[in-house]
Each structure stands twice: as C-alpha cells, then as structure tokens.
N, C-alpha and C. Protein backbone atom coordinates (compact mmCIF):
# COMPACT_ATOMS: atom_id res chain seq x y z
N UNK A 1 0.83 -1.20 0.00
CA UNK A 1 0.00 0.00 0.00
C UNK A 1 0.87 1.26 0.00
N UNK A 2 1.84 1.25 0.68
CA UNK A 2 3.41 2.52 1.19
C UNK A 2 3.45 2.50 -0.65
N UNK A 3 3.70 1.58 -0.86
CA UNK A 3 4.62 1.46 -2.23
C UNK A 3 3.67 1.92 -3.66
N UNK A 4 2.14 1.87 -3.27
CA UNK A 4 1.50 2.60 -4.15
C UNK A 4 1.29 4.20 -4.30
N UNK A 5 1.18 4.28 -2.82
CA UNK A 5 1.39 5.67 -2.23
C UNK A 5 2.18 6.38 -3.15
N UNK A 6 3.29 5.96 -3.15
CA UNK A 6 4.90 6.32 -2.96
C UNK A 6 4.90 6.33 -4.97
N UNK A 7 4.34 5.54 -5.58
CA UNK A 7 4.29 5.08 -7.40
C UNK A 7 3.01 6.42 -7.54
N UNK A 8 1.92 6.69 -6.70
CA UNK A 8 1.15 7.43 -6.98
C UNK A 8 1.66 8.63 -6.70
N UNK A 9 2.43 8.94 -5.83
CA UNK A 9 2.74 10.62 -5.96
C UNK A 9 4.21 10.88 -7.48
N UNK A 10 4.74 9.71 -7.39
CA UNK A 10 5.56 9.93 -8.70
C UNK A 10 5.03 10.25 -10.11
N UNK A 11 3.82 9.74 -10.34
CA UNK A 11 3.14 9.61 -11.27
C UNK A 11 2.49 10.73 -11.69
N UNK A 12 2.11 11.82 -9.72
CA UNK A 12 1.37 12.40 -10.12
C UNK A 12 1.75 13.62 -10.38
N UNK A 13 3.45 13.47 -11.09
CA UNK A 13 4.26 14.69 -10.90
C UNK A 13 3.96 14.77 -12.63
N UNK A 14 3.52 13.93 -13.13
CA UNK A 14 3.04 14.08 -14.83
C UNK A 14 1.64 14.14 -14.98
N UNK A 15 1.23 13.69 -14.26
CA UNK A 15 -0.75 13.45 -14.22
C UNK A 15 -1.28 13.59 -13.34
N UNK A 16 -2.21 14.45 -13.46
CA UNK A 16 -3.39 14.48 -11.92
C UNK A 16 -4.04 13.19 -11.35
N UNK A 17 -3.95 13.41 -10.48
CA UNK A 17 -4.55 11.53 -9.60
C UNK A 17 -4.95 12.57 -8.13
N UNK A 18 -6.14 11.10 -8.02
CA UNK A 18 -6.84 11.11 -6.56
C UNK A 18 -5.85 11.09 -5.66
N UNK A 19 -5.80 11.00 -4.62
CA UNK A 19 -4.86 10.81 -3.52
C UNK A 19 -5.11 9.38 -3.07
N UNK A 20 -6.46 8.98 -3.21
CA UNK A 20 -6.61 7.08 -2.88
C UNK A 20 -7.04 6.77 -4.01
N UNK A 21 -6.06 5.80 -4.60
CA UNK A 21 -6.07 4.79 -5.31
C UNK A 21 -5.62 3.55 -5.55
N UNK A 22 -6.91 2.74 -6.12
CA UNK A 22 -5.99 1.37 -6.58
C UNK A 22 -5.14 1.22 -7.79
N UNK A 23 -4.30 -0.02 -7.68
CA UNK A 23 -3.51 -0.12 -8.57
C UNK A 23 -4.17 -0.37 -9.68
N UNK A 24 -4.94 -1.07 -10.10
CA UNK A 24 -5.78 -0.78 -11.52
C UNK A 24 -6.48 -0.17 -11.70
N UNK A 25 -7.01 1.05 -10.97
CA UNK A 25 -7.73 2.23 -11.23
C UNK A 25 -5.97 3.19 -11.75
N UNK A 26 -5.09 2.90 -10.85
CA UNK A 26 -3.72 3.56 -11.75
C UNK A 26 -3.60 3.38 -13.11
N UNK A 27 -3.73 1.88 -13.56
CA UNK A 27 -3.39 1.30 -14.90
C UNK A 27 -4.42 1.82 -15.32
N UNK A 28 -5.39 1.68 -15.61
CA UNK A 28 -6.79 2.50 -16.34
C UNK A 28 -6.32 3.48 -16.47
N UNK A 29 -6.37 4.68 -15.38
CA UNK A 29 -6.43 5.58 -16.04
C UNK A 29 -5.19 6.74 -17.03
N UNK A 30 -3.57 5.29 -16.52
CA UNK A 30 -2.54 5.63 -17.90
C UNK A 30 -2.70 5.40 -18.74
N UNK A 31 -3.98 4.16 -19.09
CA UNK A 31 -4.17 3.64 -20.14
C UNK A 31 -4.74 4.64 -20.94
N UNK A 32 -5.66 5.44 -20.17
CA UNK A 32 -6.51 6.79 -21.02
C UNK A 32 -6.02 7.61 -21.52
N UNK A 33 -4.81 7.86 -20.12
CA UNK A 33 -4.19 9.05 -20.57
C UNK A 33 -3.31 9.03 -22.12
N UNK A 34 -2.57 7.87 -21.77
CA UNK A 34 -1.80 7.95 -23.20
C UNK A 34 -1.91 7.36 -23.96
N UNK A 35 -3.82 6.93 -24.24
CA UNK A 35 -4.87 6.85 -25.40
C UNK A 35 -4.93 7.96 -25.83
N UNK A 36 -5.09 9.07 -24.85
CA UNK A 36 -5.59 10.86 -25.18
C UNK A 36 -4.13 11.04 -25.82
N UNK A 37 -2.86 10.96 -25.04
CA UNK A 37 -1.79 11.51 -25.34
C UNK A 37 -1.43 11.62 -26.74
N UNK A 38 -1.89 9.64 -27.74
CA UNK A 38 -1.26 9.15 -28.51
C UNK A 38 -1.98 9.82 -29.73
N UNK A 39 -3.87 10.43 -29.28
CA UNK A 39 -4.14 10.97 -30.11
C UNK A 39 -4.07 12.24 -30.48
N UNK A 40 -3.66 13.51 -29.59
CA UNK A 40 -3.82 15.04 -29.44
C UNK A 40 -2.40 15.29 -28.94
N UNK A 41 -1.19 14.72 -28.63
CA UNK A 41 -0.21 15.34 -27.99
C UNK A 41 1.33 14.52 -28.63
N UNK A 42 1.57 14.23 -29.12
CA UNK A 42 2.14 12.75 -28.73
C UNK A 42 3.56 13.42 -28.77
N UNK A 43 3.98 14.63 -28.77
CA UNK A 43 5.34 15.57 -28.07
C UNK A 43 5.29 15.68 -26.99
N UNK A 44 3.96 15.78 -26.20
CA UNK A 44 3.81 15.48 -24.96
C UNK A 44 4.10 14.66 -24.23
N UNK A 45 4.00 13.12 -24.74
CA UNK A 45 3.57 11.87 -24.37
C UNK A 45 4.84 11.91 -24.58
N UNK A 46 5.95 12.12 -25.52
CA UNK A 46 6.96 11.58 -25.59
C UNK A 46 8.15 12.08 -24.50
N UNK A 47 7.54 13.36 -24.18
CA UNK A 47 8.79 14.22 -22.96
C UNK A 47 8.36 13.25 -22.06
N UNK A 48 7.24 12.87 -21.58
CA UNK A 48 6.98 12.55 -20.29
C UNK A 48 7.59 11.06 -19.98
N UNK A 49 7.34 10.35 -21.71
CA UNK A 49 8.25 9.33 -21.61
C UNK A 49 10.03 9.61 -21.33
N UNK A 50 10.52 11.04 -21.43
CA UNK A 50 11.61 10.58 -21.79
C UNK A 50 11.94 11.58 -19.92
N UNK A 51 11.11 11.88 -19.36
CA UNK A 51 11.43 12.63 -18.10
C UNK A 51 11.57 11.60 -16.80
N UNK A 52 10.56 10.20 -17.48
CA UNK A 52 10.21 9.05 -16.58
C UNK A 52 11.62 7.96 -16.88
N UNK A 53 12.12 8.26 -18.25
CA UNK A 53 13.86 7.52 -18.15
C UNK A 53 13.19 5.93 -19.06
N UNK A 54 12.06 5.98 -19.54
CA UNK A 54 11.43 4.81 -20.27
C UNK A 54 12.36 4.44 -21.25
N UNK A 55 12.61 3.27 -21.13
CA UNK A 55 13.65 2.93 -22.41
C UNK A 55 13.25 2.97 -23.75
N UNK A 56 13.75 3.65 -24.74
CA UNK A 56 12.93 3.78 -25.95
C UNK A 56 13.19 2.70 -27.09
N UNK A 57 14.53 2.03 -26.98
CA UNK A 57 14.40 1.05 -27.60
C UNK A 57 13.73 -0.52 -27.00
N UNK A 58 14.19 -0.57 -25.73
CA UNK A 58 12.88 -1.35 -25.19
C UNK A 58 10.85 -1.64 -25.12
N UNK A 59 10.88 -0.02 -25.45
CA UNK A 59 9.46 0.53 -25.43
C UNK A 59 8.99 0.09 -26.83
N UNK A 60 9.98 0.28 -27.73
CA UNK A 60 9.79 0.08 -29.55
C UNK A 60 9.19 -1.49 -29.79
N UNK A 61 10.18 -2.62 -28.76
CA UNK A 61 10.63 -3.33 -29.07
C UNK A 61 8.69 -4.22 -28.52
N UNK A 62 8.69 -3.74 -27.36
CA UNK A 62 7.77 -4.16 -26.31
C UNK A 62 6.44 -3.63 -27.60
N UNK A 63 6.08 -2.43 -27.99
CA UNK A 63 4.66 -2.22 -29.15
C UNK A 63 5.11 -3.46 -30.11
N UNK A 64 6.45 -3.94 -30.62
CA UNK A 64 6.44 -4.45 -31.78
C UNK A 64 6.12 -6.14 -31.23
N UNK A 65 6.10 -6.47 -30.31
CA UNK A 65 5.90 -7.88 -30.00
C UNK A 65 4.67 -8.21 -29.17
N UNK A 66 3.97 -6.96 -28.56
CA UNK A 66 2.75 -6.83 -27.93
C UNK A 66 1.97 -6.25 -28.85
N UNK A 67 1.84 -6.41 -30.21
CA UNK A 67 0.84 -5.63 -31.22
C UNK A 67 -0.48 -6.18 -31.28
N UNK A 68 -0.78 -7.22 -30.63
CA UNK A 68 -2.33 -7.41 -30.35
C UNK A 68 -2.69 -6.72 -29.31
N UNK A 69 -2.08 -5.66 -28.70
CA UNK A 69 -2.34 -4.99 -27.37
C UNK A 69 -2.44 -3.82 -27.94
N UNK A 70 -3.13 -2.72 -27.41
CA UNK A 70 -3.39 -1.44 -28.07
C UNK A 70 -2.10 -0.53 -27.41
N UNK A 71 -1.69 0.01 -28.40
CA UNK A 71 -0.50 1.01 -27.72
C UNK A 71 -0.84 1.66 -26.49
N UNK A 72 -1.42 2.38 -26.39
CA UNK A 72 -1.36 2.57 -24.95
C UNK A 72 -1.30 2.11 -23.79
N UNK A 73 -1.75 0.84 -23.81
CA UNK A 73 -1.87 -0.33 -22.67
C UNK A 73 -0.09 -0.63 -22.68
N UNK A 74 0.68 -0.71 -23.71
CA UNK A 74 1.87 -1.19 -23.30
C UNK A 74 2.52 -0.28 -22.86
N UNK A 75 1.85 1.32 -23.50
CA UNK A 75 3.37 2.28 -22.89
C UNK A 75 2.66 2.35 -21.73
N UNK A 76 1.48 2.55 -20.92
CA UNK A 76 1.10 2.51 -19.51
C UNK A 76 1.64 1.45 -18.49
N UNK A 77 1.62 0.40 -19.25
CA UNK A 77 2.61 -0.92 -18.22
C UNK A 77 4.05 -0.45 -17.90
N UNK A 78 4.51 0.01 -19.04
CA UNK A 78 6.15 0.09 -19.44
C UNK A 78 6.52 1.40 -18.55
N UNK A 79 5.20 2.78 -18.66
CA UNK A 79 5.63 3.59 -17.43
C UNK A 79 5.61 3.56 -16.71
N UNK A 80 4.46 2.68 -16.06
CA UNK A 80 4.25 2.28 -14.53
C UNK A 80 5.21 1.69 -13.98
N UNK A 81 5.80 0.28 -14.96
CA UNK A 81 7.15 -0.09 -14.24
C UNK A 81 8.07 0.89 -14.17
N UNK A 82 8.10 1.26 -15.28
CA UNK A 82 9.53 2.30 -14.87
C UNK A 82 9.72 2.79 -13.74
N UNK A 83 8.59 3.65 -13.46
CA UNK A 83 8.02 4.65 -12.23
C UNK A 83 8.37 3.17 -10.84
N UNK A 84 7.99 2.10 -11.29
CA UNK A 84 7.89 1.56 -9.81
C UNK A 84 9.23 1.19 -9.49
N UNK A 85 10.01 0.90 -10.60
CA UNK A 85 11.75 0.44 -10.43
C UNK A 85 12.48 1.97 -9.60
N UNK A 86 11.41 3.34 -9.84
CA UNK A 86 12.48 4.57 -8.84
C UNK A 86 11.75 4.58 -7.65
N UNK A 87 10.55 3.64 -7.14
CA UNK A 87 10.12 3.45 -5.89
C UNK A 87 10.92 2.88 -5.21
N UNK A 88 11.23 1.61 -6.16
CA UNK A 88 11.90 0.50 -5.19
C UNK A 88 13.69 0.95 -5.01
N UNK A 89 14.17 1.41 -6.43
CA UNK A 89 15.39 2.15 -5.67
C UNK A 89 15.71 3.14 -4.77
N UNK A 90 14.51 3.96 -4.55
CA UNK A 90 14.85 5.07 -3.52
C UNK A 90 14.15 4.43 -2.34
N UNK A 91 13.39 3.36 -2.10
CA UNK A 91 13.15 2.87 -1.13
C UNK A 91 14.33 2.03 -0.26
N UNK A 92 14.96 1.29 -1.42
CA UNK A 92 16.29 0.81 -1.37
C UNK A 92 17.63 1.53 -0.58
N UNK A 93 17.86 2.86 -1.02
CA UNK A 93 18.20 3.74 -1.01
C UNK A 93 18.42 4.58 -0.11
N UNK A 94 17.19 4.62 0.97
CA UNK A 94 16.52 5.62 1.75
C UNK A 94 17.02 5.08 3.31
N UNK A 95 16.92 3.48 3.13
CA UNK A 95 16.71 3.27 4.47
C UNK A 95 17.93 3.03 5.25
C-alpha cells in the first residue's frame, strides 16, 4: 500500500490523480491518458516518456511484439514499471 502511495505521488508529478487509489484504477487511467496523449499530444507523451527515463528502444521493441495490445496499454505498463523500479530504488536507497 506505502509502495502505491509512494508510485502514486511519482506519477502524479506528470498526471493528476486522486490521492486514494488502486492499482488498476492507476493502470486505467494511464491507459486513457496515453490513449488521449497518442491521439492530441504525442510531443507530450513523448517528454513525459523521456522525463520518466522509459527505455525507448525497449518501449519500440515491447509495441512491436505486444501488437495485439493497443498502444497505450503497453506504454502505460512500461511507465508504470519504470516509475515503480524509482520506488523500489529510492526505497532501497533511503533506508
């Protein structure tokens, strides 16, 4: 729960979020966001990918082998992990 906390205020330094949430109300609503992103912004979508440290040839690699999955669903997985790998290192980190 600490550790969603902790993925939800990171997250919410790019996107507005509730203060209580679940973890698949998280995934939903990245999924939207960078549904919206991929259609009206996608210079947007791409800083935020590149502010979150998302690997871009990994990210390429991950749409090209998950293509029965709708793009957004993979870059929302792929940011969320990202985001959760600087939870667990600064949790790592911290103590």
């Amino acid at each position: 729960m600490e550790d969603l906390k902790a993925l939800s205020r990171i997250i919410g330094n790019d996107f507005e979020l509730e203060e209580e949430i679940s973890a698949d109300q998280l995934r939903e609503k990245m999924i939207y966001a960078f549904s919206w992103l991929l259609d009206n912004d996608i210079s947007k979508m791409m800083n935020i990918l590149y502010r979150a440290d998302v690997d871009e040839d990994r990210l390429k690699s991950l749409l090209v082998s998950r293509s029965q999955l709708p793009s957004a669903e993979v870059i929302a997985d792929e940011y969320i992990s990202r985001q959760r790998q600087k939870v667990e290192t600064r949790k790592k980190y911290s103590s």
